[in-house]
Structures are given as structure tokens and as C-alpha cells.
Protein backbone atom coordinates (compact mmCIF):
# COMPACT_ATOMS: atom_id res chain seq x y z
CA UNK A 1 -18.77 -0.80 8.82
CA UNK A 2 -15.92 -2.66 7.12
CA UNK A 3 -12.83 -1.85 4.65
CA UNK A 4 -13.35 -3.16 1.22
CA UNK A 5 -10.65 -3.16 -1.43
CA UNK A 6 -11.21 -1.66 -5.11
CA UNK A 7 -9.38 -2.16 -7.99
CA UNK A 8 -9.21 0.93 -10.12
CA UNK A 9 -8.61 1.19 -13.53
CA UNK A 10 -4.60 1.97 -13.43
CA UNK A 11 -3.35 5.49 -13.11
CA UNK A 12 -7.20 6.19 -11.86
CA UNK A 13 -6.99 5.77 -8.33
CA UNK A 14 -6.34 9.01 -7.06
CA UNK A 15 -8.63 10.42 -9.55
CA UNK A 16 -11.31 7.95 -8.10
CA UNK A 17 -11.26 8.48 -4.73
CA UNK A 18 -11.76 12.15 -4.97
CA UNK A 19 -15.11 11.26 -6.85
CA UNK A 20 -16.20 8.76 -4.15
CA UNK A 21 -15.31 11.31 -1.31
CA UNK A 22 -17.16 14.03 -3.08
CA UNK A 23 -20.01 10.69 -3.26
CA UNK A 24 -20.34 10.72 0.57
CA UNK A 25 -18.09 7.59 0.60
CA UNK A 26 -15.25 6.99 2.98
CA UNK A 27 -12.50 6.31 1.38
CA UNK A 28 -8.21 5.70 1.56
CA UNK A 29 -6.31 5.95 -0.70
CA UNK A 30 -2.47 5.76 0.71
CA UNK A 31 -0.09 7.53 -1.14
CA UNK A 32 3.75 8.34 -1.68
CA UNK A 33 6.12 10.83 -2.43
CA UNK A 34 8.87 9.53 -5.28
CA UNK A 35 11.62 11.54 -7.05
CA UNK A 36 11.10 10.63 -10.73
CA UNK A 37 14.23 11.40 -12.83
CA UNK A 38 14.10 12.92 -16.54
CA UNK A 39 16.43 13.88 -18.79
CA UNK A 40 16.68 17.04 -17.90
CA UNK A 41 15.12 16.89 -14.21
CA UNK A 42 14.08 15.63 -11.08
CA UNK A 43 10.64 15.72 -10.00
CA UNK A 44 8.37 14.67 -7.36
CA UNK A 45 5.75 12.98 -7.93
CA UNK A 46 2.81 11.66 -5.70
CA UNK A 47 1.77 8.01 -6.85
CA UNK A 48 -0.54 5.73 -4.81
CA UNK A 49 0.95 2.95 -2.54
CA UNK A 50 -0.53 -0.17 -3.89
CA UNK A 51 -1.52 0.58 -7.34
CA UNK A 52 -4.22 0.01 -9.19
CA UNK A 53 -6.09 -0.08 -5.30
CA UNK A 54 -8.19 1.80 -3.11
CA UNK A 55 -10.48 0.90 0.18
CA UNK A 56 -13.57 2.09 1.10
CA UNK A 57 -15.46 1.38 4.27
CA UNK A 58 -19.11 1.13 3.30
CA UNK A 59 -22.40 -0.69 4.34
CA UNK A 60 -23.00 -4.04 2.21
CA UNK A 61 -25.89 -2.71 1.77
CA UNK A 62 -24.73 0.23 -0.70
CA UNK A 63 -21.47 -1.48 -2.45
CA UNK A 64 -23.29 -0.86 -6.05
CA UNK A 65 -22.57 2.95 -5.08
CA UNK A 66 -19.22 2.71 -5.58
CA UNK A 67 -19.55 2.29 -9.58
CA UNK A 68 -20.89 5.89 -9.71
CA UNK A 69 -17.17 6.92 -10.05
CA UNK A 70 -15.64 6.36 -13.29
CA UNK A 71 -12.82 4.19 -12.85
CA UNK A 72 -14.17 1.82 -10.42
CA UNK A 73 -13.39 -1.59 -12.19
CA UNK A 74 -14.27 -4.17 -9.24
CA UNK A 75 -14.44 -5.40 -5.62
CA UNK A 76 -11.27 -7.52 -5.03
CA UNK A 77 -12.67 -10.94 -3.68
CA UNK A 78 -11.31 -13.42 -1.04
CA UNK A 79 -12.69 -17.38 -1.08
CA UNK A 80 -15.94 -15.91 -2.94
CA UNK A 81 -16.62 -12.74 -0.97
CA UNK A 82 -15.57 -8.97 -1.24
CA UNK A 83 -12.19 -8.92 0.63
CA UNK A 84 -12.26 -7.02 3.96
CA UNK A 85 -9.56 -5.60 5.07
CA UNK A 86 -9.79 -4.89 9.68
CA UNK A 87 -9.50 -1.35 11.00
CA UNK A 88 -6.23 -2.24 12.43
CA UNK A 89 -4.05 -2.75 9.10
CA UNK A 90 -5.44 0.00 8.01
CA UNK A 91 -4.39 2.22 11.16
CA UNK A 92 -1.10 0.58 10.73
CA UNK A 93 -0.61 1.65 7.13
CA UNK A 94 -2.00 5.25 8.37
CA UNK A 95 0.80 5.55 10.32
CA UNK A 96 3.39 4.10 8.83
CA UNK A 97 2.90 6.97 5.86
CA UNK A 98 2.69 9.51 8.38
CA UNK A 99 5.83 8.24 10.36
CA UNK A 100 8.63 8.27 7.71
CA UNK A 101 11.28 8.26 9.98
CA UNK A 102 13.52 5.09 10.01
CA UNK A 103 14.46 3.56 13.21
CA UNK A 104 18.12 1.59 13.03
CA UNK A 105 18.03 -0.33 9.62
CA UNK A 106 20.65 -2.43 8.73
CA UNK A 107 21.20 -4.30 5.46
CA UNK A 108 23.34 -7.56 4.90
CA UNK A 109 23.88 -10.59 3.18
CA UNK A 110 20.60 -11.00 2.09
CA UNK A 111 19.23 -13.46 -0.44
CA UNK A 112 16.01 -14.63 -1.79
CA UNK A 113 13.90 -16.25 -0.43
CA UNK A 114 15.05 -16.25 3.28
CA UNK A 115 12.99 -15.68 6.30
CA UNK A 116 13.26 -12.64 8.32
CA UNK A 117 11.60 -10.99 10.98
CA UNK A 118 11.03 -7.29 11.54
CA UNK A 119 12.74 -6.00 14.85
CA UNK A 120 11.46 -2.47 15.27
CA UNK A 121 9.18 0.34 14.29
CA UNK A 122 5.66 -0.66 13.57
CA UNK A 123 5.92 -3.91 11.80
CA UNK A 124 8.16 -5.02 14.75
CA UNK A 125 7.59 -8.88 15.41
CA UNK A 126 6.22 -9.60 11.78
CA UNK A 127 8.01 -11.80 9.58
CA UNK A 128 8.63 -11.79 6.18
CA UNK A 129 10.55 -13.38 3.21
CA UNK A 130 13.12 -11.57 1.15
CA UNK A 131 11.47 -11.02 -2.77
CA UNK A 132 14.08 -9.34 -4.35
CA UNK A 133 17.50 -8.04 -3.16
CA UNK A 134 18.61 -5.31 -5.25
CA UNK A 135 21.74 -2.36 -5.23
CA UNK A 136 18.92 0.19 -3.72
CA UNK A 137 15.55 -1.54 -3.00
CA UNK A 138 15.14 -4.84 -1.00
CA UNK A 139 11.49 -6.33 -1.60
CA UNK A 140 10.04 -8.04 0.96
CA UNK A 141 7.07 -10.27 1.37
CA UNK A 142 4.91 -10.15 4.58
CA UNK A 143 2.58 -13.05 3.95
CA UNK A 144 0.62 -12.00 7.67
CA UNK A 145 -0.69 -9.37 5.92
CA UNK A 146 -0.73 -9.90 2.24
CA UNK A 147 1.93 -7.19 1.62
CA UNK A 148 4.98 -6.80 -0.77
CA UNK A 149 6.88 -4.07 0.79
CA UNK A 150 9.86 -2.40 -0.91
CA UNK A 151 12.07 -0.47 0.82
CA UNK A 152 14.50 1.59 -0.13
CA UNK A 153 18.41 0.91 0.79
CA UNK A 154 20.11 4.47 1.81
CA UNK A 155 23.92 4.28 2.24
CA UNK A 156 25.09 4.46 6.06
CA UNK A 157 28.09 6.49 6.93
């Protein structure tokens, strides 16, 4: 069966997912852990990776099912057809959330628009092309797979 990608109403795609698991429908939702910062505190907070998204993996056959769930806005399309996404990006997004360990990063003169290629870790050998350089996030583009990435820039010591 393959991976289709949903677009959610935004702010609805946890919310969503837990109704199409509770459905019978496989589902992924990939999520993060950010600090937020308030006034008056820090908190974490746990907000999907690539918002307003979800994938389910699904026979054609019973795609209507999926607008059972409130907040289910539409199939994401691709030159006509549902986009489908292989098993193996979605392994590799699996466990690049559960592997948050950095190997060696390094960050230098980088500027828009330039070409790069990932060395290590589990987008070794991809390349990609520098979005956005900013004092703590660098954006990157990884046209390969249809991703913008950012990354955040720690200070090394």
C-alpha cells in the first residue's frame, strides 16, 4: 500500500491523525519538540514537522475514508495524481526524529543560494541549496526530496 500526503486544516494535524488512527487508518504524523519563549516563560511545545501535513498509507480503493476526520482538507497532488510519497523517505524521516544526535556540523561562510552537499549522518551524499542563512537557523533546500530543512546553528566551543 502506498504513502499519501494530506493537507490538514492548520493547527489540525495532530488532532487529525489521532481521529484517523482511532479510524483504522495508518497514519504519520512526524513531530518536534521546540522551546517556545513567553514573557514570563519557556515552554515546550510539540508542533508537527511539516505543517499543515500528514501521510497516510491506504488502499486507492478507500482514500474517500480519510474525510471522516474533521480537518482533512485534501490529497496533495503531483502532475494530476495523489502524491505518493516511497517507504524509504519515510523510514528516513522516522529515523532522523528518533536519532537527534548531531554528528560533526560545521557552519561557515555560507550564502544563498549555493550548492552544498551533505557529508554525514543520514542525508549523507544528498545535496542541497542554502535558503536562508540566518544568526541561529540555516534553511536548506533538498530538491531530491522535496524538503526545506532548517536546522538549527548551536555555538561550538
Amino acid at each position: 500500500m502506498p504513502w499519501y500526503v494530506l493537507r490538514s486544516k492548520p493547527q489540525h494535524e495532530i488532532k487529525s491523525a489521532k481521529i484517523l488512527e482511532k479510524l483504522g487508518i495508518e497514519v504519520f504524523c512526524p513531530v518536534i519538540t521546540e522551546i517556545r519563549q513567553w514573557s514570563d516563560r519557556k515552554k515546550k511545545v510539540i508542533t508537527p514537522l511539516f505543517k499543515p501535513y500528514l501521510f497516510v498509507r491506504l488502499d486507492a480503493a478507500e482514500r474517500n475514508k480519510v474525510f471522516e476526520a474533521p480537518g482533512i482538507l485534501n490529497y496533495m497532488f503531483w502532475l494530476g495524481k495523489p502524491a505518493v510519497v516511497r517507504e524509504d523517505e519515510i523510514e528516513t524521516i522516522k529515523s532522523w526524529l528518533s536519532n537527534d544526535a548531531y554528528e560533526e556540523f560545521e557552519v561557515g561562510a555560507f550564502k544563498p543560494g549555493e550548492e552544498i552537499e551533505i557529508k554525514t549522518g543520514k542525508m549523507a551524499n544528498k545535496k542541497a541549496i542554502i535558503k536562508e542563512v540566518g544568526t541561529k537557523r540555516l534553511k536548506l533546500i533538498l530538491p531530491d526530496l522535496g524538503w526545506t530543512l532548517s536546522t538549527k546553528i548551536q555555538d561550538v566551543v
